[in-house]
C-alpha atoms as a PDB file:
ATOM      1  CA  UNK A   1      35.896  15.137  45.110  1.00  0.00           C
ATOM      2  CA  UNK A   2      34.031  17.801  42.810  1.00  0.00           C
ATOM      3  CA  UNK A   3      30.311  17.246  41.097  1.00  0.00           C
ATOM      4  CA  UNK A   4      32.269  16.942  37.859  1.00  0.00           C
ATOM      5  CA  UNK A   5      34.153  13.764  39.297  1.00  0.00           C
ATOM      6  CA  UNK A   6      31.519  12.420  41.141  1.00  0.00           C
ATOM      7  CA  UNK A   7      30.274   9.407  38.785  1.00  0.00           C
ATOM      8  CA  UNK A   8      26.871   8.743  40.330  1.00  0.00           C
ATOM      9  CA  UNK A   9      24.717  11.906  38.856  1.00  0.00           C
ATOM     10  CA  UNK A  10      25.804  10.370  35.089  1.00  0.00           C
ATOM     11  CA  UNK A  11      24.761   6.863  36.166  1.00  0.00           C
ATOM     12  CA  UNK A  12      21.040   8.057  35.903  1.00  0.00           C
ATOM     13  CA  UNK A  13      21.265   9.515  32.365  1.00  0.00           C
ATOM     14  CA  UNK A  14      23.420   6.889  31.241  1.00  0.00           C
ATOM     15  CA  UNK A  15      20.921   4.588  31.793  1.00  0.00           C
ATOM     16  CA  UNK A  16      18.088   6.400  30.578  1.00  0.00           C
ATOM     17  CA  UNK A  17      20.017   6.693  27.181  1.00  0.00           C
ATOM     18  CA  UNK A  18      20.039   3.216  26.741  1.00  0.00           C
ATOM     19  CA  UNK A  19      16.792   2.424  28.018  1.00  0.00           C
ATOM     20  CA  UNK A  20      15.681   4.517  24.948  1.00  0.00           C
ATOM     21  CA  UNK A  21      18.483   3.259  22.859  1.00  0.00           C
ATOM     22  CA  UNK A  22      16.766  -0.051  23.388  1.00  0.00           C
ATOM     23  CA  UNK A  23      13.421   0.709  23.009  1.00  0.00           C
ATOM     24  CA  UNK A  24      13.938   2.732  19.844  1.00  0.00           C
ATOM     25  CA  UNK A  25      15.760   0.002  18.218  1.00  0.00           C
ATOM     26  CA  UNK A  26      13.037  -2.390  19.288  1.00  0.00           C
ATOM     27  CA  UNK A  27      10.492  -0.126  17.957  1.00  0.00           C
ATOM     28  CA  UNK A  28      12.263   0.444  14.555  1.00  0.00           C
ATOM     29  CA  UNK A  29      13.293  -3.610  14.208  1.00  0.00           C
ATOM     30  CA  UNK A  30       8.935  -4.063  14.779  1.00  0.00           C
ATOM     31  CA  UNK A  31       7.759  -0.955  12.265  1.00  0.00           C
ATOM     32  CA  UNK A  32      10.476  -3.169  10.010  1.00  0.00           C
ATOM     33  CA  UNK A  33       9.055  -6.330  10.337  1.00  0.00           C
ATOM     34  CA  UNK A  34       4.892  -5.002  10.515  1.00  0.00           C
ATOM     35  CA  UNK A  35       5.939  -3.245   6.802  1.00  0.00           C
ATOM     36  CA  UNK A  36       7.567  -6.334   4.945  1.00  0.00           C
ATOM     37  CA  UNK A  37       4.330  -8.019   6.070  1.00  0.00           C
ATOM     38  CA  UNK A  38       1.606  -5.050   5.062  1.00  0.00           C
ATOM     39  CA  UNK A  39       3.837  -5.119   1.725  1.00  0.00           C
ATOM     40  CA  UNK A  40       3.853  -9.091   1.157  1.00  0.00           C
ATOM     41  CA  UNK A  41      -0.003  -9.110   1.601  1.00  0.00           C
ATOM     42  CA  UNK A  42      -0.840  -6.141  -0.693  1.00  0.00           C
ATOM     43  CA  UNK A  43       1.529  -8.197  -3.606  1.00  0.00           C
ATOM     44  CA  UNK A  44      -0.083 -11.180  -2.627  1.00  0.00           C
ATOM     45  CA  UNK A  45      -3.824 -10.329  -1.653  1.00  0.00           C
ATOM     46  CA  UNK A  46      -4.617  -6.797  -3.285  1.00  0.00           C
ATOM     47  CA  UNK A  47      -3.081  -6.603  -6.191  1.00  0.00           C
ATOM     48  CA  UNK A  48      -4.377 -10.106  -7.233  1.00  0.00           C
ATOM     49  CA  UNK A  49      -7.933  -9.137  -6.732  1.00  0.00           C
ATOM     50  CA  UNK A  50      -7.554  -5.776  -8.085  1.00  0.00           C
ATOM     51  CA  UNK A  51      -6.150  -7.147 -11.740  1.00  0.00           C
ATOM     52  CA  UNK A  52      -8.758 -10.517 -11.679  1.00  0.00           C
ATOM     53  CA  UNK A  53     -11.764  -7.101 -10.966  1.00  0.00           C
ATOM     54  CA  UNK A  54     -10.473  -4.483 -13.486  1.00  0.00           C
ATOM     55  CA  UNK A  55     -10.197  -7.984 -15.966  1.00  0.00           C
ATOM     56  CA  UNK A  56     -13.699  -8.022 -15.521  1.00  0.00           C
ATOM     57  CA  UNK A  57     -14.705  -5.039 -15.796  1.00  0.00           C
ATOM     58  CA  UNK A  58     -12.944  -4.782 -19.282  1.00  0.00           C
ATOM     59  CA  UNK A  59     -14.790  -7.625 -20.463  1.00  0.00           C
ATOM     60  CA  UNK A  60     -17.858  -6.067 -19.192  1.00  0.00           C
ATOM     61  CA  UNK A  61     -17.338  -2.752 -21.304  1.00  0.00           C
ATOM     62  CA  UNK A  62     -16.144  -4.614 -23.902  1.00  0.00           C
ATOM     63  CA  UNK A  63     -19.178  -6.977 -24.617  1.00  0.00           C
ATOM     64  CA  UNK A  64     -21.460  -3.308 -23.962  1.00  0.00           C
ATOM     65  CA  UNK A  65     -19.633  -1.877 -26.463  1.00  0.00           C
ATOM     66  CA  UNK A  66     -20.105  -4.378 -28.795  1.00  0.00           C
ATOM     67  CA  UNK A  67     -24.019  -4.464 -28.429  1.00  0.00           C
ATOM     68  CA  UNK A  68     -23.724  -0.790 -28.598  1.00  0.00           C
ATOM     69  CA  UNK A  69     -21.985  -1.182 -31.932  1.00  0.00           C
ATOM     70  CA  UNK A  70     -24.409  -3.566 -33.303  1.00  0.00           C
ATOM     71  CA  UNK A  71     -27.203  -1.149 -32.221  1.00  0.00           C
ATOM     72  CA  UNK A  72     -26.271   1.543 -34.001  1.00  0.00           C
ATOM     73  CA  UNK A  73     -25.448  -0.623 -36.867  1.00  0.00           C
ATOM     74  CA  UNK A  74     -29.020  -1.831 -36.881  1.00  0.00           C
ATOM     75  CA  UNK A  75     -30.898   1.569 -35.600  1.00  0.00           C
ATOM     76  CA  UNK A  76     -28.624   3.814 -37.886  1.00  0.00           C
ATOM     77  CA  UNK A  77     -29.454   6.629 -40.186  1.00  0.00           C
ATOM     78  CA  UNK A  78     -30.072   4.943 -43.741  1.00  0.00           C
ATOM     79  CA  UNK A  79     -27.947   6.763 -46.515  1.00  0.00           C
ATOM     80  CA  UNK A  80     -29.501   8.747 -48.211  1.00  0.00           C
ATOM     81  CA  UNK A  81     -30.533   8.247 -52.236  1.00  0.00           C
ATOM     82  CA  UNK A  82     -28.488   9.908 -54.057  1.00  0.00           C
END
């Protein structure tokens, strides 16, 4: 019987290969699962909190604005006489 024939000295590789079949599957089937979660709590936690803050902050500039407005309506260069 030749090396070629000799089953054995594949049995090793063989095994390896599926050993990492396995664990690559396993590790692709967890980086799977760990993103649908990271992605269901940025829809449900982060986005939530970052429309409710930039609401706010709207209203904030807006109500500035508007006592800025009123300001310069009060503090404003009179017209001059023609």
């Amino acid at each position: 019987m030749s090396f070629q024939d000799d089953p054995k000295p594949k049995a090793p590789f063989e095994n390896l290969g599926r050993k990492l079949d396995q664990g690559i599957g396993h590790a692709s089937r967890t980086i799977e699962q760990e993103s649908e979660k990271m992605i269901a709590y940025l829809n449900d936690e982060v986005v939530p909190a970052i429309r409710s803050n930039s609401t706010k902050a709207v209203r904030i500039a807006s109500e500035k604005l508007s006592k800025l407005a009123e300001y310069m309506e009060k503090h404003g260069e009179k017209p001059a006489d023609k």
